[in-house]
C-alpha atoms as a PDB file:
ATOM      1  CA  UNK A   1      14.062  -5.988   3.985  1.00  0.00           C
ATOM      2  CA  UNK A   2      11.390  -8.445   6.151  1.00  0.00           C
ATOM      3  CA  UNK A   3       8.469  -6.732   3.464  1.00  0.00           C
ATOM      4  CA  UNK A   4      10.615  -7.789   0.645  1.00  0.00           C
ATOM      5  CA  UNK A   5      11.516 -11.085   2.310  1.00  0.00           C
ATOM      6  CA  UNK A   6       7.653 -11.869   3.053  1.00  0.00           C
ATOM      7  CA  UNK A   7       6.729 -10.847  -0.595  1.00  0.00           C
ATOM      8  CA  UNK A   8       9.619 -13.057  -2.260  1.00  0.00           C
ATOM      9  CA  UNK A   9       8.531 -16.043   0.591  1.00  0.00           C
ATOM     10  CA  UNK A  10       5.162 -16.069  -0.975  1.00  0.00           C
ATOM     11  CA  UNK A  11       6.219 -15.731  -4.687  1.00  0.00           C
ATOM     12  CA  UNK A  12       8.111 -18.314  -4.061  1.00  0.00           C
ATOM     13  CA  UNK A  13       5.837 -20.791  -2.190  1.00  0.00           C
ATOM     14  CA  UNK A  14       2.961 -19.726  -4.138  1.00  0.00           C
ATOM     15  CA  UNK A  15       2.218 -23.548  -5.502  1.00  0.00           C
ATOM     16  CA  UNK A  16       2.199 -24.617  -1.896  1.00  0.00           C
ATOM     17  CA  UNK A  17       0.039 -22.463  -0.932  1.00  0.00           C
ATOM     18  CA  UNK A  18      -1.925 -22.216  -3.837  1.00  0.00           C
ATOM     19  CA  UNK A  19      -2.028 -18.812  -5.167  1.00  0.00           C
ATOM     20  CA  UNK A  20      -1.110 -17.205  -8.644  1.00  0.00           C
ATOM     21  CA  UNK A  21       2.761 -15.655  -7.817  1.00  0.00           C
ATOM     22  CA  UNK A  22       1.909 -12.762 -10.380  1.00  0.00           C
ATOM     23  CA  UNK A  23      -0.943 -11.319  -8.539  1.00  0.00           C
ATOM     24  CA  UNK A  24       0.047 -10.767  -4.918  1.00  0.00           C
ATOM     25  CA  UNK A  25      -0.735  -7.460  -3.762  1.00  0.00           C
ATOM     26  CA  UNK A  26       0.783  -5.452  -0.572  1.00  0.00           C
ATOM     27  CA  UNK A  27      -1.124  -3.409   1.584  1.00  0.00           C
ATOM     28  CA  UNK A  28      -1.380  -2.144   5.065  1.00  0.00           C
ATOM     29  CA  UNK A  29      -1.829   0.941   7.374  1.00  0.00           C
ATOM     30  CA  UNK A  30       0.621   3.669   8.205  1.00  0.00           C
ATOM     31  CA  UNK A  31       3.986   2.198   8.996  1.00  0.00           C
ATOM     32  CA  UNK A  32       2.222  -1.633   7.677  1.00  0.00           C
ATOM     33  CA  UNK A  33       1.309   1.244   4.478  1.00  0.00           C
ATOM     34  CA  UNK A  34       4.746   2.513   4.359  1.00  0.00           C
ATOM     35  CA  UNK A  35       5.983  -1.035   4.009  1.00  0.00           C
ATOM     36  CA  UNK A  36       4.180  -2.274   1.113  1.00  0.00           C
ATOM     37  CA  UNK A  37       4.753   1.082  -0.579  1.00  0.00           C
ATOM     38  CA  UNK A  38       8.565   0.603  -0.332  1.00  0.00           C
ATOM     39  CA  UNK A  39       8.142  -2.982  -1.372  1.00  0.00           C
ATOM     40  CA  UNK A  40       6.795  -1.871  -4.307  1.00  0.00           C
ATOM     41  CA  UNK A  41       9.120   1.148  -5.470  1.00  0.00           C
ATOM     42  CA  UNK A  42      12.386   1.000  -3.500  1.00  0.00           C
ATOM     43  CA  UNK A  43      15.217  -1.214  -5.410  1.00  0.00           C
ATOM     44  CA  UNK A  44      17.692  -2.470  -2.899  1.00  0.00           C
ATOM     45  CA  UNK A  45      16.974  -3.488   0.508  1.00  0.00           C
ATOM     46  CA  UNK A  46      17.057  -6.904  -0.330  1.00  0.00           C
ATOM     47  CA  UNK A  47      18.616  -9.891   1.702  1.00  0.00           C
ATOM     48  CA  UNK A  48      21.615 -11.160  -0.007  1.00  0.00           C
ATOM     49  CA  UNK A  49      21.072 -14.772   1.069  1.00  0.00           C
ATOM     50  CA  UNK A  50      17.719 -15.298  -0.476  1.00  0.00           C
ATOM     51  CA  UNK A  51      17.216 -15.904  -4.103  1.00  0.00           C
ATOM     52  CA  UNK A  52      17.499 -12.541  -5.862  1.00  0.00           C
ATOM     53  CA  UNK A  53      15.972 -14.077  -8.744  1.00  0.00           C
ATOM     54  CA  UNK A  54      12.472 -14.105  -7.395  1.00  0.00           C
ATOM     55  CA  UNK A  55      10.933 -10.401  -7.357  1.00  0.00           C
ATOM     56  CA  UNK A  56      10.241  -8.948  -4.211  1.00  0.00           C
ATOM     57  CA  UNK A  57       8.124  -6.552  -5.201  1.00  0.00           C
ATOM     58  CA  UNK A  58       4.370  -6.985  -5.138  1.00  0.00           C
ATOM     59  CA  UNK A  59       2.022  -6.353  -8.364  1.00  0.00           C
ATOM     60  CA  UNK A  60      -0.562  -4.186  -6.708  1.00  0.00           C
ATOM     61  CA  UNK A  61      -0.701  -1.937  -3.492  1.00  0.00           C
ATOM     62  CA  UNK A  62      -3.048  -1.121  -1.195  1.00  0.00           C
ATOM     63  CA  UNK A  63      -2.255   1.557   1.195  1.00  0.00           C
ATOM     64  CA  UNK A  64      -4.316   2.996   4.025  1.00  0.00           C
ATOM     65  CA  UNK A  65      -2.769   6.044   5.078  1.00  0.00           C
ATOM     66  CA  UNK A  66       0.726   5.411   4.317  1.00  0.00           C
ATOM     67  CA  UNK A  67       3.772   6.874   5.138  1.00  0.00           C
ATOM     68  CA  UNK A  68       4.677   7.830   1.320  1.00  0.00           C
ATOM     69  CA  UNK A  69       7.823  10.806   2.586  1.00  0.00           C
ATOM     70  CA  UNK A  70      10.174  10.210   4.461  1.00  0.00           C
ATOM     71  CA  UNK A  71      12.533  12.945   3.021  1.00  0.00           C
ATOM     72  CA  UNK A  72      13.041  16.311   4.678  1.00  0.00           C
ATOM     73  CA  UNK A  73      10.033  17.723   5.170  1.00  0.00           C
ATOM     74  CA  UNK A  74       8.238  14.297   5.248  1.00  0.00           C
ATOM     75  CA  UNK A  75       7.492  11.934   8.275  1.00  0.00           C
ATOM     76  CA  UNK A  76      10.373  10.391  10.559  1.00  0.00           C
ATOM     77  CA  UNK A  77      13.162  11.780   8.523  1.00  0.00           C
ATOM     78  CA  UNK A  78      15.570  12.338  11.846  1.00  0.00           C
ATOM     79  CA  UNK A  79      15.085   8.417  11.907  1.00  0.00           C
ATOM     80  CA  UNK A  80      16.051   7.561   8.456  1.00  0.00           C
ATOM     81  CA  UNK A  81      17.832  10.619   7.436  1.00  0.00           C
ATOM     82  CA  UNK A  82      21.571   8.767   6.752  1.00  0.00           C
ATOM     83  CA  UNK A  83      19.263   6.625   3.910  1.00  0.00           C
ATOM     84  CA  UNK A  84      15.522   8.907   2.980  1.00  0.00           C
ATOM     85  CA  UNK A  85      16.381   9.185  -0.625  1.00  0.00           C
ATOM     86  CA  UNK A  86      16.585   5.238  -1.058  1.00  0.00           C
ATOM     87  CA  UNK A  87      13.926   4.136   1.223  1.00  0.00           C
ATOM     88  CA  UNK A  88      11.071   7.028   0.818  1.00  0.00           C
ATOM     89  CA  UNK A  89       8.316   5.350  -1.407  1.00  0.00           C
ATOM     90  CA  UNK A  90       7.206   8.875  -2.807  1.00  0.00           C
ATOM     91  CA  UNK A  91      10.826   9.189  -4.234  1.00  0.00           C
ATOM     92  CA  UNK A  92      11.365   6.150  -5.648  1.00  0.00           C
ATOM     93  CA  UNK A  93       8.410   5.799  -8.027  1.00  0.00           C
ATOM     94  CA  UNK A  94       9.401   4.848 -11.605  1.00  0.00           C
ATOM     95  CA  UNK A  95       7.505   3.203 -14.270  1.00  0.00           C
ATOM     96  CA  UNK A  96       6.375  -0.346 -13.359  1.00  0.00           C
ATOM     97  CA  UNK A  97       5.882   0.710 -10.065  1.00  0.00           C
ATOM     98  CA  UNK A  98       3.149  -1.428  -9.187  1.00  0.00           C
ATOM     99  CA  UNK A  99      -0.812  -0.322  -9.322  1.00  0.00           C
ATOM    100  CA  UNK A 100      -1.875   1.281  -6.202  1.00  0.00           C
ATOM    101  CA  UNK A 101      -5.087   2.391  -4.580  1.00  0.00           C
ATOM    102  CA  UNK A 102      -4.457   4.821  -1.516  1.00  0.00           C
ATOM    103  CA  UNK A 103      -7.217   5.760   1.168  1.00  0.00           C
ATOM    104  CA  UNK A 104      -6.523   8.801   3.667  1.00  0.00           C
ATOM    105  CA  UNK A 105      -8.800  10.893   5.663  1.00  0.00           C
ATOM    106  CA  UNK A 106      -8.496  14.354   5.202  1.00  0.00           C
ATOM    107  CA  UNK A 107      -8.110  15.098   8.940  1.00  0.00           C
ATOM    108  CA  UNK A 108      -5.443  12.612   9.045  1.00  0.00           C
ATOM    109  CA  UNK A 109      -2.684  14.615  11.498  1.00  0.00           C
ATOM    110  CA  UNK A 110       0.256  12.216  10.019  1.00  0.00           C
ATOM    111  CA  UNK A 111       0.124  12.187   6.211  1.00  0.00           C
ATOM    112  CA  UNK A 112      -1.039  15.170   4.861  1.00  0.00           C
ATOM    113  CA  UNK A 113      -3.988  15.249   1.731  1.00  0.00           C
ATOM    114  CA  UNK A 114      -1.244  17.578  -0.440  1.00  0.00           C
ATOM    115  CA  UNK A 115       1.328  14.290   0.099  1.00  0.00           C
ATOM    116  CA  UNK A 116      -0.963  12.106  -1.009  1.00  0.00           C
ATOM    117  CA  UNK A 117      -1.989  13.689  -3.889  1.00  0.00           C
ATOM    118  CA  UNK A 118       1.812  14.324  -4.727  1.00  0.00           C
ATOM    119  CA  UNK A 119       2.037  10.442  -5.036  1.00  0.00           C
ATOM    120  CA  UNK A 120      -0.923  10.062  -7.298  1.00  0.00           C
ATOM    121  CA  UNK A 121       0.257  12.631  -9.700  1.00  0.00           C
ATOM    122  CA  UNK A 122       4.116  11.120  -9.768  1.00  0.00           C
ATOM    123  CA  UNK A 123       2.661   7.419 -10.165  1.00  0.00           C
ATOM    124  CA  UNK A 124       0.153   8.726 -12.995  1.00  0.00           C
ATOM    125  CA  UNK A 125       3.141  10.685 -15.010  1.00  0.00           C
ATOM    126  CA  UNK A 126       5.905   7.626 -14.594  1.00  0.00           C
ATOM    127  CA  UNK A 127       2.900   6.347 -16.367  1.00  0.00           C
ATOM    128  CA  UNK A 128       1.270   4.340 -13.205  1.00  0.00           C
ATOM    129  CA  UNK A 129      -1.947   3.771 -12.642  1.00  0.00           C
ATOM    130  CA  UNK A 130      -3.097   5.135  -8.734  1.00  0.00           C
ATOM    131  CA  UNK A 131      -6.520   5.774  -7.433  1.00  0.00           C
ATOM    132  CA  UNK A 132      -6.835   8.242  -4.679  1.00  0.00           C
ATOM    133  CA  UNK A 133      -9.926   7.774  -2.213  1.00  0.00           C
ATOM    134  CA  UNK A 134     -10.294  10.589   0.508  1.00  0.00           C
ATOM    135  CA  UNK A 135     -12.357  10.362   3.479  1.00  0.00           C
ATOM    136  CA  UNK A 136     -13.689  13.811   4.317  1.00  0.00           C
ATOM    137  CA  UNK A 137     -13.441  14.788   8.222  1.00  0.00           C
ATOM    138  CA  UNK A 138     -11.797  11.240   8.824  1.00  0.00           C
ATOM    139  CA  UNK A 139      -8.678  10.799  11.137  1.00  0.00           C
ATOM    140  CA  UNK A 140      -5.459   9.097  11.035  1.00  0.00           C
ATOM    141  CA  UNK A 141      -6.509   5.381  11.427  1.00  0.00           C
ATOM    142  CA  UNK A 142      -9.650   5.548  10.741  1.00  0.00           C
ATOM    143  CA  UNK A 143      -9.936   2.532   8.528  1.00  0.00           C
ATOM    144  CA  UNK A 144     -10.461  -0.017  11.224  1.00  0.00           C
ATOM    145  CA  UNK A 145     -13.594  -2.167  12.099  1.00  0.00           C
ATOM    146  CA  UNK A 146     -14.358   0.184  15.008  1.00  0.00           C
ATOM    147  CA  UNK A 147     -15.353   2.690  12.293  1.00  0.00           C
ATOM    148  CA  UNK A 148     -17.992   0.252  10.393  1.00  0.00           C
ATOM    149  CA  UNK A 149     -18.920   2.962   7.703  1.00  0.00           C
ATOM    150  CA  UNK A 150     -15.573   3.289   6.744  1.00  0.00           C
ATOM    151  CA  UNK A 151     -14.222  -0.124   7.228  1.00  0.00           C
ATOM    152  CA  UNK A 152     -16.909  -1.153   4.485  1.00  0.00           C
ATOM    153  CA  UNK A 153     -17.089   1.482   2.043  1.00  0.00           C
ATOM    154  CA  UNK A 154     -12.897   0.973   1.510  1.00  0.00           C
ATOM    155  CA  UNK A 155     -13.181  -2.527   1.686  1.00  0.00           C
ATOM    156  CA  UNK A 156     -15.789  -2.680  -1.034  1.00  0.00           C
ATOM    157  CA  UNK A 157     -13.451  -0.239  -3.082  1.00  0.00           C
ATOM    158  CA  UNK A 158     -10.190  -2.745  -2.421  1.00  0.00           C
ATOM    159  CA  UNK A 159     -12.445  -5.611  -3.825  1.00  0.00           C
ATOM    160  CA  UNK A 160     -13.280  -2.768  -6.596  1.00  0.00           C
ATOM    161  CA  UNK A 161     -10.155  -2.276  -7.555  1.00  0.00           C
ATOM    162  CA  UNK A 162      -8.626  -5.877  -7.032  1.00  0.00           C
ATOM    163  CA  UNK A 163     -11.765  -7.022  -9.767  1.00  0.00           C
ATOM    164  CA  UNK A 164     -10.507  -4.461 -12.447  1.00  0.00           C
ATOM    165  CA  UNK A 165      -6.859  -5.883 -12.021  1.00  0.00           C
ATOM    166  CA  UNK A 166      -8.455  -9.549 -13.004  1.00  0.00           C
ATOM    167  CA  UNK A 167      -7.515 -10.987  -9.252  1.00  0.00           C
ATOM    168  CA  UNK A 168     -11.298 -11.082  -8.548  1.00  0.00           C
ATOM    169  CA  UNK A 169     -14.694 -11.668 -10.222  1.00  0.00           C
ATOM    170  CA  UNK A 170     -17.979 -10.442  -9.875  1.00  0.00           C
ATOM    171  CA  UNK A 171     -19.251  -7.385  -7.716  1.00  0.00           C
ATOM    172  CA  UNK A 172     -17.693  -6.882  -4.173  1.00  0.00           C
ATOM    173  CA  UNK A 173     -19.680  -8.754  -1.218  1.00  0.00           C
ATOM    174  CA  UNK A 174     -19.582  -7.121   1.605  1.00  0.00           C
ATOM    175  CA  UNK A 175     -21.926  -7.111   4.546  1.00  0.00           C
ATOM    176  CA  UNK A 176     -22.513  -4.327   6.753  1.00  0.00           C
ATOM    177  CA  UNK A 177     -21.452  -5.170  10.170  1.00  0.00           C
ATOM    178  CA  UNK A 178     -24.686  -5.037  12.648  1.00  0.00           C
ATOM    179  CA  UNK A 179     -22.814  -3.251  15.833  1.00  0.00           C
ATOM    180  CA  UNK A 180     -19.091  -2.691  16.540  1.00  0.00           C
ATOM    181  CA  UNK A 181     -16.438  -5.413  16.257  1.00  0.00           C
ATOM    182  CA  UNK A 182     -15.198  -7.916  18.746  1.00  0.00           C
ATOM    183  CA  UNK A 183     -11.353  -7.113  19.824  1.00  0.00           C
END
């Protein structure tokens, strides 16, 4: 519900604060991941005392290693068991789920390549568009400033992707960092 909250907040402040309310993407890592995926293909989980005429849901996704299943075999069921089949973003996709671009390492111990890949084929046949970007040897987490290489090569392919949805212009610009980042 706070993802949905946060996405309608912005939609619906978006002259305030200056922003086009049809092109706000969601995006985050693992659980932050997990969020923006559900944001994006879960109905329900909405607070009734906020306008329900404003969407929720976000018009692109970018997801670093997210938590796509929470169903039976997928992670945390125990903890969500009572409500998987409505809150799992990997069984909830429909058409109009929103764009997504998804970046995993292959050594991630949490989300596994197969579950991943499940995703991108369900988005692409409900009609979706999803890119899948695989880091070989890479771990759970991986996509942080700590790990420079990676930190840059995904951000250049979030600008990437962002530019062929028309919410930027131009080719990406993104600096290598010279040494490891400041906490």
């Amino acid at each position: 519900m706070d993802a949905k909250s946060a996405m309608r907040w912005i939609r619906q402040n978006a002259g305030k604060l200056g922003i086009d309310p049809n092109r706000l993407a969601a995006g985050g890592v693992s659980a932050g991941g997990h969020l923006a995926a559900a944001a994006g293909t879960t109905r329900g989980f909405e607070e009734e005392t906020e306008d329900l005429k404003i969407s929720s849901r976000p018009n692109a996704l970018i997801l670093f290693a997210p938590v796509f299943d929470n169903g039976p075999d997928g992670f945390a069921h125990a903890k969500v068991q009572e409500y998987w089949k409505e809150f799992s973003p990997l069984h909830n996709i429909s058409p109009g789920t929103p764009p997504a671009i998804v970046f995993l390492g292959t050594q991630d111990k949490h989300i596994p390549v197969a579950t991943a890949e499940h995703f991108k084929s369900l988005m692409e046949s409900a009609g979706n568009r999803c890119e899948l970007s695989l880091y070989p040897g890479q771990p759970h987490g991986c996509f942080r400033a700590e790990n420079p290489e990676v930190f840059v090569k995904s951000l250049t392919e979030v600008d990437r992707f962002l530019a062929s949805l028309g919410y930027l212009q131009g080719e990406p610009v993104v600096e290598q960092m010279a040494g490891p980042a400041s906490p």
